[in-house]
N, C-alpha and C. Protein backbone atom coordinates (compact mmCIF):
# COMPACT_ATOMS: atom_id res chain seq x y z
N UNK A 1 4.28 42.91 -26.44
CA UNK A 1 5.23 41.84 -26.65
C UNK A 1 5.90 41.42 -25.33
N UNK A 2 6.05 42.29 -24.17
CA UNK A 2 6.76 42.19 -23.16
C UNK A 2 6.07 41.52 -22.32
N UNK A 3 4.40 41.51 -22.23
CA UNK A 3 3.68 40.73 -21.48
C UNK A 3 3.63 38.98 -22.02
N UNK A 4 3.47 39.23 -23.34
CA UNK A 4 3.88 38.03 -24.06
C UNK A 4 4.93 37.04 -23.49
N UNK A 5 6.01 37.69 -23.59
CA UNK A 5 7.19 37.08 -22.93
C UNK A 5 6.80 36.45 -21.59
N UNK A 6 6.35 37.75 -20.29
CA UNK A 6 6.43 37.30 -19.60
C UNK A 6 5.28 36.37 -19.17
N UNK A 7 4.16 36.14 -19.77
CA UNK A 7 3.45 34.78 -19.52
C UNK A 7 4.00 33.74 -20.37
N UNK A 8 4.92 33.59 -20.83
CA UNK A 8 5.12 32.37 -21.63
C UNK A 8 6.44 32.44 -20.23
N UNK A 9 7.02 32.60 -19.99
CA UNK A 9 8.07 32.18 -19.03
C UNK A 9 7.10 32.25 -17.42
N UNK A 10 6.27 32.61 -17.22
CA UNK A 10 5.51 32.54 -16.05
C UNK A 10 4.95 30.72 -15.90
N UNK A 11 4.22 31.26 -17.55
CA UNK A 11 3.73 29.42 -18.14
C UNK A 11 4.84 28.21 -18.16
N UNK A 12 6.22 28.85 -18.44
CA UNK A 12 7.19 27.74 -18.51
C UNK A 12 7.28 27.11 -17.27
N UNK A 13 7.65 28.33 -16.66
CA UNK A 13 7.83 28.11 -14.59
C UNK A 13 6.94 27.01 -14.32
N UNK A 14 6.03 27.33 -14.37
CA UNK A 14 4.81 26.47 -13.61
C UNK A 14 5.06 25.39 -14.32
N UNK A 15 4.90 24.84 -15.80
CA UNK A 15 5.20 23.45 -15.89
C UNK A 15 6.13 22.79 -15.40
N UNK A 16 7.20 23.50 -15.49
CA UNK A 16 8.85 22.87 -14.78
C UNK A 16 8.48 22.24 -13.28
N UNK A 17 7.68 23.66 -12.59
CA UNK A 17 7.29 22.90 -11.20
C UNK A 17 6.58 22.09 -11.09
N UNK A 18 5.29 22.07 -11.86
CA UNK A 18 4.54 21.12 -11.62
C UNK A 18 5.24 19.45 -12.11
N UNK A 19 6.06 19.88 -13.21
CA UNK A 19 6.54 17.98 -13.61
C UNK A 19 7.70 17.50 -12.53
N UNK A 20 8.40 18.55 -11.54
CA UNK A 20 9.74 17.94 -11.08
C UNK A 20 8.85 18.34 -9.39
N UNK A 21 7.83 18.58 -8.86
CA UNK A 21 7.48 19.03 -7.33
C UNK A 21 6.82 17.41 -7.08
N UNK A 22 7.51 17.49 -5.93
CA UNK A 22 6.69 15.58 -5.38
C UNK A 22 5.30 15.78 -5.16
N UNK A 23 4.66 14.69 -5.61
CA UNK A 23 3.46 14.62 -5.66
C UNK A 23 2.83 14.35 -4.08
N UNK A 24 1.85 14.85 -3.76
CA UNK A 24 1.40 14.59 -2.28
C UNK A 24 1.92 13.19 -1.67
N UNK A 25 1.89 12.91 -0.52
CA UNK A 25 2.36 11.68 -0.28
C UNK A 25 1.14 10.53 -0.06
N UNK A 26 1.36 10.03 -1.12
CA UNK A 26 -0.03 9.29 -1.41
C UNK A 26 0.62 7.53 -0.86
N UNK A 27 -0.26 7.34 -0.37
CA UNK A 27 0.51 5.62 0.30
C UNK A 27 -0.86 4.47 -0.56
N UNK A 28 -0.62 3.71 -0.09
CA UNK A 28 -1.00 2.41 -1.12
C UNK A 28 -1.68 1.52 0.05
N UNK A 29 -2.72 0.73 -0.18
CA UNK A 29 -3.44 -0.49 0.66
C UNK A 29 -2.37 -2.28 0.79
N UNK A 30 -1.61 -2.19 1.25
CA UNK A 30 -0.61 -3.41 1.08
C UNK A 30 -1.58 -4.44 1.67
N UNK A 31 -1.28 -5.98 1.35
CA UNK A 31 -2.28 -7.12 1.97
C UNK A 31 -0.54 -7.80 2.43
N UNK A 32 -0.65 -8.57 3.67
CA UNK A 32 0.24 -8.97 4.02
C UNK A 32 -0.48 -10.50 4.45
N UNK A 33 0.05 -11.59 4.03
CA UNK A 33 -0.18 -12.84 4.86
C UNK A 33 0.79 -13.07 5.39
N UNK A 34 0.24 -13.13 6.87
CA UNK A 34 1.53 -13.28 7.97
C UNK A 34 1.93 -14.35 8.75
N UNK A 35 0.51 -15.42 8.27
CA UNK A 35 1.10 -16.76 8.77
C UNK A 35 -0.12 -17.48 8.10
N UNK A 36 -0.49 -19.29 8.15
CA UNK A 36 -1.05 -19.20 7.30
C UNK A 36 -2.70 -19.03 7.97
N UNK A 37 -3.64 -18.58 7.09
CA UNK A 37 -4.91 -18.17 8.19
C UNK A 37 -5.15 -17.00 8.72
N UNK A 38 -4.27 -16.64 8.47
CA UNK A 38 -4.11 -14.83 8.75
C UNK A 38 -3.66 -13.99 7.73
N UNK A 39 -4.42 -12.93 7.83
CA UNK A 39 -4.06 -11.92 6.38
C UNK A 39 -4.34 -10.30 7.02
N UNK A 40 -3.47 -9.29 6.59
CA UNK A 40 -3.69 -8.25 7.24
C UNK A 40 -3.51 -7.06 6.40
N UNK A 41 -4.48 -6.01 5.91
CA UNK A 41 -4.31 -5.31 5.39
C UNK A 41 -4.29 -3.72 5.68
N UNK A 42 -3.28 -3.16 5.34
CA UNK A 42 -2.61 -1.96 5.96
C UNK A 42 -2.44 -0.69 5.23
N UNK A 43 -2.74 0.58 5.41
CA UNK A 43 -2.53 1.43 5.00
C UNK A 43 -2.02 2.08 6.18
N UNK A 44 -0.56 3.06 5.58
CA UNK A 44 0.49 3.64 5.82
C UNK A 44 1.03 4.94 5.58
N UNK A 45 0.84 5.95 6.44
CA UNK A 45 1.07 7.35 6.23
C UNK A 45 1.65 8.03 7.30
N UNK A 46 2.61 8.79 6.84
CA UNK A 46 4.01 9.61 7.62
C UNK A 46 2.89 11.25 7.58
N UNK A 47 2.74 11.77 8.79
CA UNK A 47 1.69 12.83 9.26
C UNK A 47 2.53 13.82 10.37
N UNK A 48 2.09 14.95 10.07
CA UNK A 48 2.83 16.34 11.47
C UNK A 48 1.20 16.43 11.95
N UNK A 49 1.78 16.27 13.31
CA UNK A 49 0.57 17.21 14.13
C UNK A 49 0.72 18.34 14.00
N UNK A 50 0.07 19.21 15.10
CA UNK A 50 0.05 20.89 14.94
C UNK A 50 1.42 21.41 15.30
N UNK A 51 2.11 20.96 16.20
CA UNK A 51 3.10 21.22 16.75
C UNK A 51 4.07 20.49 16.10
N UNK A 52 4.17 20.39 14.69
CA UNK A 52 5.21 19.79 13.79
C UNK A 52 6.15 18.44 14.09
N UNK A 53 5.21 17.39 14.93
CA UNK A 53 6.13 16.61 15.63
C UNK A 53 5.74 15.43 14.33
N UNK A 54 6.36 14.57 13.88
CA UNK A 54 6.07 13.19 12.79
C UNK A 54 5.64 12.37 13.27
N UNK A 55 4.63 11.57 12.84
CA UNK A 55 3.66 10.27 13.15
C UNK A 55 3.52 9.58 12.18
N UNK A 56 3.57 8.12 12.24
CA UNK A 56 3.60 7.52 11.44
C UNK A 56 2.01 6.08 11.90
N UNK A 57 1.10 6.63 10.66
CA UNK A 57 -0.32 6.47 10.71
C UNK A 57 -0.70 5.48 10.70
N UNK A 58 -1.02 4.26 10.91
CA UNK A 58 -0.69 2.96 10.60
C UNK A 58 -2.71 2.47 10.69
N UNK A 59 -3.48 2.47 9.98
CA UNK A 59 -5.09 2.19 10.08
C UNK A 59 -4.63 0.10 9.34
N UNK A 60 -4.96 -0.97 10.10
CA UNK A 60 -4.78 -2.11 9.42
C UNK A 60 -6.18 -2.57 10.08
N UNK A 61 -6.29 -3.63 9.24
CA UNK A 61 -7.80 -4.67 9.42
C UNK A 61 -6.85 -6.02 9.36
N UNK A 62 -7.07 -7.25 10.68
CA UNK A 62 -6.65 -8.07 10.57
C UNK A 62 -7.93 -9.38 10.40
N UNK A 63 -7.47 -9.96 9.90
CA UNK A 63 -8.58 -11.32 9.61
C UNK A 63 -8.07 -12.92 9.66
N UNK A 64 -8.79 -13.21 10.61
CA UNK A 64 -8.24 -14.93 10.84
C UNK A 64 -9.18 -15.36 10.22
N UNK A 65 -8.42 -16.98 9.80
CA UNK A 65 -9.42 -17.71 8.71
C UNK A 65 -10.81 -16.71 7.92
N UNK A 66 -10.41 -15.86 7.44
CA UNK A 66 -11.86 -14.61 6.82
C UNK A 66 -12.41 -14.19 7.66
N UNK A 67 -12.59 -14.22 8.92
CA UNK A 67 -13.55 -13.49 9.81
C UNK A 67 -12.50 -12.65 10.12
N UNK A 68 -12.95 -11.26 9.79
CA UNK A 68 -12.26 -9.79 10.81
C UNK A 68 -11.79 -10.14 12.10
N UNK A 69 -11.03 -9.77 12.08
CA UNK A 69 -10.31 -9.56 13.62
C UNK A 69 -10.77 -8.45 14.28
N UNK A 70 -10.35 -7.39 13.66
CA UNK A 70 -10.88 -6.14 13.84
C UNK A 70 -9.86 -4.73 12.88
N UNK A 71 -10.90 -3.37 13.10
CA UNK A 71 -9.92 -2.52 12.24
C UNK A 71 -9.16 -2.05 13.31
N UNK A 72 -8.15 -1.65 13.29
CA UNK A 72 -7.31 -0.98 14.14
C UNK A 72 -6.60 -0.07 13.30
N UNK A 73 -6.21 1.25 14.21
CA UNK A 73 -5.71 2.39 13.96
C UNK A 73 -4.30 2.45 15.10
N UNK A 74 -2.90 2.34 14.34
CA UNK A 74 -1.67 2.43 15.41
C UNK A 74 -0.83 3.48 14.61
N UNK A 75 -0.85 4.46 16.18
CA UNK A 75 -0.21 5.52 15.88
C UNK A 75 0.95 5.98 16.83
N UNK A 76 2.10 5.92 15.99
CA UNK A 76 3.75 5.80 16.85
C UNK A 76 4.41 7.31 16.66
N UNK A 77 4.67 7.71 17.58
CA UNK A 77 5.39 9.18 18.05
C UNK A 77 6.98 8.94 17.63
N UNK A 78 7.40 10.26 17.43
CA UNK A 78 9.11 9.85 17.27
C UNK A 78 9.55 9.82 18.73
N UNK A 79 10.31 8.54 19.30
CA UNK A 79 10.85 8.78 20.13
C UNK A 79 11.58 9.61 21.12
N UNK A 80 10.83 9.74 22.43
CA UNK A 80 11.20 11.04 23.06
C UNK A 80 10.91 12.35 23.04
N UNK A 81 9.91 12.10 21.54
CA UNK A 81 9.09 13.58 21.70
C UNK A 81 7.70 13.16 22.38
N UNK A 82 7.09 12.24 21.81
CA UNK A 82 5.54 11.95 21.70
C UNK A 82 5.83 10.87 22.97
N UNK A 83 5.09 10.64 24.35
CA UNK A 83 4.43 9.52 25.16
C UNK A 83 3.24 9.48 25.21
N UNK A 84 2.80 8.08 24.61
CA UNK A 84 0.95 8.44 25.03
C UNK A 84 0.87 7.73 25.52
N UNK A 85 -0.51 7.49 26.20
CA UNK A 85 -1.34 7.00 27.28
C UNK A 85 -2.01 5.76 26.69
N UNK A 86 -1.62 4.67 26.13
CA UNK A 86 -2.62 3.91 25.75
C UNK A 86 -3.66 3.21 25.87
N UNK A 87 -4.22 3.97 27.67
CA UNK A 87 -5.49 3.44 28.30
C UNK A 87 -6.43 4.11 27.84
N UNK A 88 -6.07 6.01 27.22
CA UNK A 88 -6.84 6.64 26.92
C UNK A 88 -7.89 6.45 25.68
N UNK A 89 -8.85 6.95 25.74
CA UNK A 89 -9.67 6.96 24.54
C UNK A 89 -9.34 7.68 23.56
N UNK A 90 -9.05 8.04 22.10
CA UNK A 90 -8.76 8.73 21.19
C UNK A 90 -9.83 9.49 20.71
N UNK A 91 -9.90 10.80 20.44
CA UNK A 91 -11.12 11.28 20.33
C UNK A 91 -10.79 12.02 18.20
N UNK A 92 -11.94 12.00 17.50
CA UNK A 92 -11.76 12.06 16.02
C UNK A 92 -12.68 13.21 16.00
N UNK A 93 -12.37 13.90 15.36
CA UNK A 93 -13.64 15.00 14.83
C UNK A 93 -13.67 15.78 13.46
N UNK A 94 -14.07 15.76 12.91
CA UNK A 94 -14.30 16.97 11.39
C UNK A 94 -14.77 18.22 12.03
N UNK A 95 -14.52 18.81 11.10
CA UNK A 95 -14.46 20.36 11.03
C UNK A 95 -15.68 20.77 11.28
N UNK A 96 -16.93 20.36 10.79
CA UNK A 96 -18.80 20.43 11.40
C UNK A 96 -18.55 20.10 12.60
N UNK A 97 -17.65 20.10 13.76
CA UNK A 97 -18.19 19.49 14.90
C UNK A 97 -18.53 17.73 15.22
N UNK A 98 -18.70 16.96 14.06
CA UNK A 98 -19.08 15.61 14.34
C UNK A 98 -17.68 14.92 15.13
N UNK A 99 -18.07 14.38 16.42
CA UNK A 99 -16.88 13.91 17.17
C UNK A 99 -17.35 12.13 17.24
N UNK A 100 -16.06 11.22 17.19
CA UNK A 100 -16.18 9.83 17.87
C UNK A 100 -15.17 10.01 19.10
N UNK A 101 -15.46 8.88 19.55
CA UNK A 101 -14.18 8.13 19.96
C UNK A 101 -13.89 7.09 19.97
N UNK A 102 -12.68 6.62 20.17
CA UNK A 102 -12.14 4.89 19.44
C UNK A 102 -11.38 4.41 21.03
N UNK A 103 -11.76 3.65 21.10
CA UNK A 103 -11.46 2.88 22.70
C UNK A 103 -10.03 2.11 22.51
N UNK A 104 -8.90 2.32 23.07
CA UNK A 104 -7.72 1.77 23.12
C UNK A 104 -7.71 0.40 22.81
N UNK A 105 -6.99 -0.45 21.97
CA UNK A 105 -6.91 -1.23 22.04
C UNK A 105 -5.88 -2.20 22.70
N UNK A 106 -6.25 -2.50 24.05
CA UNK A 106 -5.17 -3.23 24.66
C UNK A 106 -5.54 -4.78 25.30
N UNK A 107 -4.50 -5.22 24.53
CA UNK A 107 -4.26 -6.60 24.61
C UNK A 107 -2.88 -7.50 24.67
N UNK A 108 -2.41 -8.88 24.71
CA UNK A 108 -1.20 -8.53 25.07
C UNK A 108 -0.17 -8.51 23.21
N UNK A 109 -0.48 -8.18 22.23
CA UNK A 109 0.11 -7.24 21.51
C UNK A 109 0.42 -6.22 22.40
N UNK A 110 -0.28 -5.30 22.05
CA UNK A 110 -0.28 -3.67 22.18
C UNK A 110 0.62 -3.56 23.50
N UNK A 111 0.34 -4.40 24.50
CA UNK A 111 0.89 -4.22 26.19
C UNK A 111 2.74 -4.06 25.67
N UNK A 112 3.13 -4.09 24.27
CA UNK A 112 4.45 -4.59 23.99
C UNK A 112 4.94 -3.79 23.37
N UNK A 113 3.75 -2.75 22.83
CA UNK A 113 4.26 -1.50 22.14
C UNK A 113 5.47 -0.73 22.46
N UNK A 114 6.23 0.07 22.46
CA UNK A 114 6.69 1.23 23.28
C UNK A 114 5.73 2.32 23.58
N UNK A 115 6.41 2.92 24.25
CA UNK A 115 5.44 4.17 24.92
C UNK A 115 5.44 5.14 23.51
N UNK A 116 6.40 5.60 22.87
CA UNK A 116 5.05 6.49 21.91
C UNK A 116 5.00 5.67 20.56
N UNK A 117 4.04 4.41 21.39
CA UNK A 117 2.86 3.86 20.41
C UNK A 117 2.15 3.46 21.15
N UNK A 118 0.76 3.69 20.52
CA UNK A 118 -0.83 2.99 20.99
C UNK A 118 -1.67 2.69 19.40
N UNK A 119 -2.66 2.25 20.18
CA UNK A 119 -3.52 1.44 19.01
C UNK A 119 -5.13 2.05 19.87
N UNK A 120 -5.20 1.81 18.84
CA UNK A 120 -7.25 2.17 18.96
C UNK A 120 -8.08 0.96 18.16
N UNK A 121 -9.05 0.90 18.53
CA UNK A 121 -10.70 0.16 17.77
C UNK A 121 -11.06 1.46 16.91
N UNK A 122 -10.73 1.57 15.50
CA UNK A 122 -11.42 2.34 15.01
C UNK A 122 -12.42 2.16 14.42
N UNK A 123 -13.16 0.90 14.05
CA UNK A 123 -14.00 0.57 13.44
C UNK A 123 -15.58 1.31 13.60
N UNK A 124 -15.77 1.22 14.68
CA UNK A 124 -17.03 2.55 14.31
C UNK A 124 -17.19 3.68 14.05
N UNK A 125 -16.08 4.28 13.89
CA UNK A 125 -15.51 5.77 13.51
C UNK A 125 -15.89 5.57 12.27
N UNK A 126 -14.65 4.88 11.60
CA UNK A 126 -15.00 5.07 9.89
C UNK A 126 -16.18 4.26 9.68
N UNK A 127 -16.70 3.37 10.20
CA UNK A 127 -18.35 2.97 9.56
C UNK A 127 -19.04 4.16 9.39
N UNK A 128 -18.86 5.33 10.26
CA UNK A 128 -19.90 6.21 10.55
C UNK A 128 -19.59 7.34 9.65
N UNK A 129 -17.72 7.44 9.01
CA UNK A 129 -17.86 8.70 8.38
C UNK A 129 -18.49 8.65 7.08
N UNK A 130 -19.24 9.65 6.72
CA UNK A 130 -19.60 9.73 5.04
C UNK A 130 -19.15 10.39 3.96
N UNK A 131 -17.94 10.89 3.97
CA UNK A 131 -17.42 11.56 3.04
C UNK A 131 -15.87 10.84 3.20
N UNK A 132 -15.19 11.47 2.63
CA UNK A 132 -13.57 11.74 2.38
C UNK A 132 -13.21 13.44 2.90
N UNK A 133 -13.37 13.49 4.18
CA UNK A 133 -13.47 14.80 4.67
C UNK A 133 -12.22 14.82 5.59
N UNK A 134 -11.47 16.31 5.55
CA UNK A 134 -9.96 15.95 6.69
C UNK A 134 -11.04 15.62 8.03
N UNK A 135 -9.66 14.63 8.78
CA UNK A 135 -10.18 14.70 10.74
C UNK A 135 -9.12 14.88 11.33
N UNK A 136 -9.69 15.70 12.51
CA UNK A 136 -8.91 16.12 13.74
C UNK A 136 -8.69 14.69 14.56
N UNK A 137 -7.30 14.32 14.82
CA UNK A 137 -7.63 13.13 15.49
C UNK A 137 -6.18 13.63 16.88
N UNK A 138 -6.87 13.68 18.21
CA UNK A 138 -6.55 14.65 19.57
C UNK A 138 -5.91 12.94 19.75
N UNK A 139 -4.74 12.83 20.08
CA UNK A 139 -3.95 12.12 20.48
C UNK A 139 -3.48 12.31 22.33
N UNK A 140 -4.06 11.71 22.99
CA UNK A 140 -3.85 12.00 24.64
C UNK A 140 -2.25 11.58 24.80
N UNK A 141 -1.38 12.48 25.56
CA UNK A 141 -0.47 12.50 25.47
C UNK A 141 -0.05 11.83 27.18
N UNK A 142 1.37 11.87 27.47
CA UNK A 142 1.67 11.15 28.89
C UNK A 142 1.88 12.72 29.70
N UNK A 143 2.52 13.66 29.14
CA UNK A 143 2.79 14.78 30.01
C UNK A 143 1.32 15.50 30.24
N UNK A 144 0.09 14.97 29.64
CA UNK A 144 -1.53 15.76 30.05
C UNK A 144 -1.58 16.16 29.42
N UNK A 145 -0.97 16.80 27.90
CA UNK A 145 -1.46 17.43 26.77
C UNK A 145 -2.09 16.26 25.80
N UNK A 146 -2.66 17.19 24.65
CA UNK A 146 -3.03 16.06 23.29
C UNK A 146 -2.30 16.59 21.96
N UNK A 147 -1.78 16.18 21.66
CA UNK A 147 -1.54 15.91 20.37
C UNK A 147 -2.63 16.28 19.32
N UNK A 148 -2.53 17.34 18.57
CA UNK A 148 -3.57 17.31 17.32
C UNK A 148 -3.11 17.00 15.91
N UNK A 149 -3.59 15.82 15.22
CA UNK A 149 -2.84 15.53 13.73
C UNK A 149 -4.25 15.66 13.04
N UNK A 150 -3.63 16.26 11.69
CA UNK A 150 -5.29 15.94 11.02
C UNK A 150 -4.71 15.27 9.83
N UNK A 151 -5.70 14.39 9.39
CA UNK A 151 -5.36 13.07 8.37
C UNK A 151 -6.43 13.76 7.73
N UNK A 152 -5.52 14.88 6.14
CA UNK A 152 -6.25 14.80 4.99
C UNK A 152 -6.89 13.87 4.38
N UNK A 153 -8.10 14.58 3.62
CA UNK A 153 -9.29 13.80 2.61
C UNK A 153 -8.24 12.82 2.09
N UNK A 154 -7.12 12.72 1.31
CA UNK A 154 -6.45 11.68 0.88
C UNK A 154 -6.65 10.13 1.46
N UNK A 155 -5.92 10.36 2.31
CA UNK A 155 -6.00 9.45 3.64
C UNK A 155 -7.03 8.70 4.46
N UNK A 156 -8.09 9.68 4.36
CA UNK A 156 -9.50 9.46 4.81
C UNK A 156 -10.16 8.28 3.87
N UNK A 157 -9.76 8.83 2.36
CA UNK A 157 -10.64 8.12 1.19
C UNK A 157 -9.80 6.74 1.49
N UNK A 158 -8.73 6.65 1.61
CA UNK A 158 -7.60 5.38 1.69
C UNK A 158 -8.60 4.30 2.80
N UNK A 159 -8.78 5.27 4.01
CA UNK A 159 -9.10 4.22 5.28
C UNK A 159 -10.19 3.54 5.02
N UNK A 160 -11.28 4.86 4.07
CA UNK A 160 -12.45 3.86 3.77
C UNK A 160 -12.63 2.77 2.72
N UNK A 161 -11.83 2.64 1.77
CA UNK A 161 -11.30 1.63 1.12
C UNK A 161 -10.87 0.66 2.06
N UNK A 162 -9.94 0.49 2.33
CA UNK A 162 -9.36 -0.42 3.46
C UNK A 162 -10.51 -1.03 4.22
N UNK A 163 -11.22 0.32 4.78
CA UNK A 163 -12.56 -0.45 5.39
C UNK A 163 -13.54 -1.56 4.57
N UNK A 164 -13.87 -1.29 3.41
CA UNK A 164 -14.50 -1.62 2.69
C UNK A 164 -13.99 -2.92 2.20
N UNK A 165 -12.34 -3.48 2.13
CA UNK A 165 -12.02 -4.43 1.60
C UNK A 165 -12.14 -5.40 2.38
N UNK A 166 -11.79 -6.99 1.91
CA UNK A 166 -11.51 -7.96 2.16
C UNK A 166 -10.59 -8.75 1.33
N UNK A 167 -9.76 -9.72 2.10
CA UNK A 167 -8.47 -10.19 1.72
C UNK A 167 -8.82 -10.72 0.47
N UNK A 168 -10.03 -11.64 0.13
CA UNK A 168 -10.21 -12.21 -0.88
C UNK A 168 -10.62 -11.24 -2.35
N UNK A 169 -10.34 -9.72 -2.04
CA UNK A 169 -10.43 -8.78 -2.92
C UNK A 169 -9.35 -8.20 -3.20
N UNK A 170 -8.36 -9.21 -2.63
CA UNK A 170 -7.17 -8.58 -3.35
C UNK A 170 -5.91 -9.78 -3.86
């Protein structure tokens, strides 16, 4: 009877946690028209690197009159912790070893950023991934270190959606 008890209050526990514990932080594909002829669609995620510092994930696809602009990946440091290099190349990898890299994107946007923000060309990265698998993504830093954040399968499945869309699909 005493074990009884205590799996029915073991069982209670766990439902209580599971209905009142926040659910992963799951973000959403927003479409923004930002002027007319232009449409930009964005997915948005708050991320710790290894060294517990916050990033805020920013993967958007912009499109004039329907033709892609391009995908871009902008990723902003909290001020005064994070400086990056935004000439550097960003380097991506999964856990098998499969590595890209995504070539800075600088133009005179980006030249306007602050220093901990840069932007990348990610577009051949995610053409190339095939799963919803976490990635290591090594962030080149201004003091000569990198930054390591890894953007769970969640996130991953998000970008390739995003990849996959177009404005007139939403």
């Amino acid at each position: 009877m005493a074990k009884l008890k205590g799996w029915i209050i073991v069982g209670s526990l766990a439902l209580i946690l599971w209905s009142i514990w926040p659910m992963a932080a799951m973000a959403s594909i927003h479409t923004y028209h930002e002027q007319p002829g232009q449409t930009t669609l964005r997915s948005k995620q708050s991320l710790r690197d290894r060294a517990d510092r916050a990033w805020q994930v920013i993967l958007f696809k912009r499109y004039q009159q329907q033709e892609i602009e391009g995908l871009y990946l902008r990723l902003i440091g909290f001020p005064g912790l994070a400086e990056l290099v935004p000439s550097s190349e960003l380097v991506i990898a999964t856990g098998s070893g499969t590595r890209w890299t995504a070539a800075p994107a600088l133009d005179a946007q980006t030249s306007a950023l602050p220093a901990n923000a840069a932007q990348y060309d990610l577009q051949s990265a995610i053409a190339a991934l095939q799963g919803d698998i976490p990635l290591q993504v090594y962030i080149p830093l201004a003091n000569g270190r990198t930054a390591e954040l890894v953007v769970p399968p969640f996130a991953v499945q998000e970008w390739r959606t995003l990849a996959a869309q177009t404005p007139a699909e939403n």
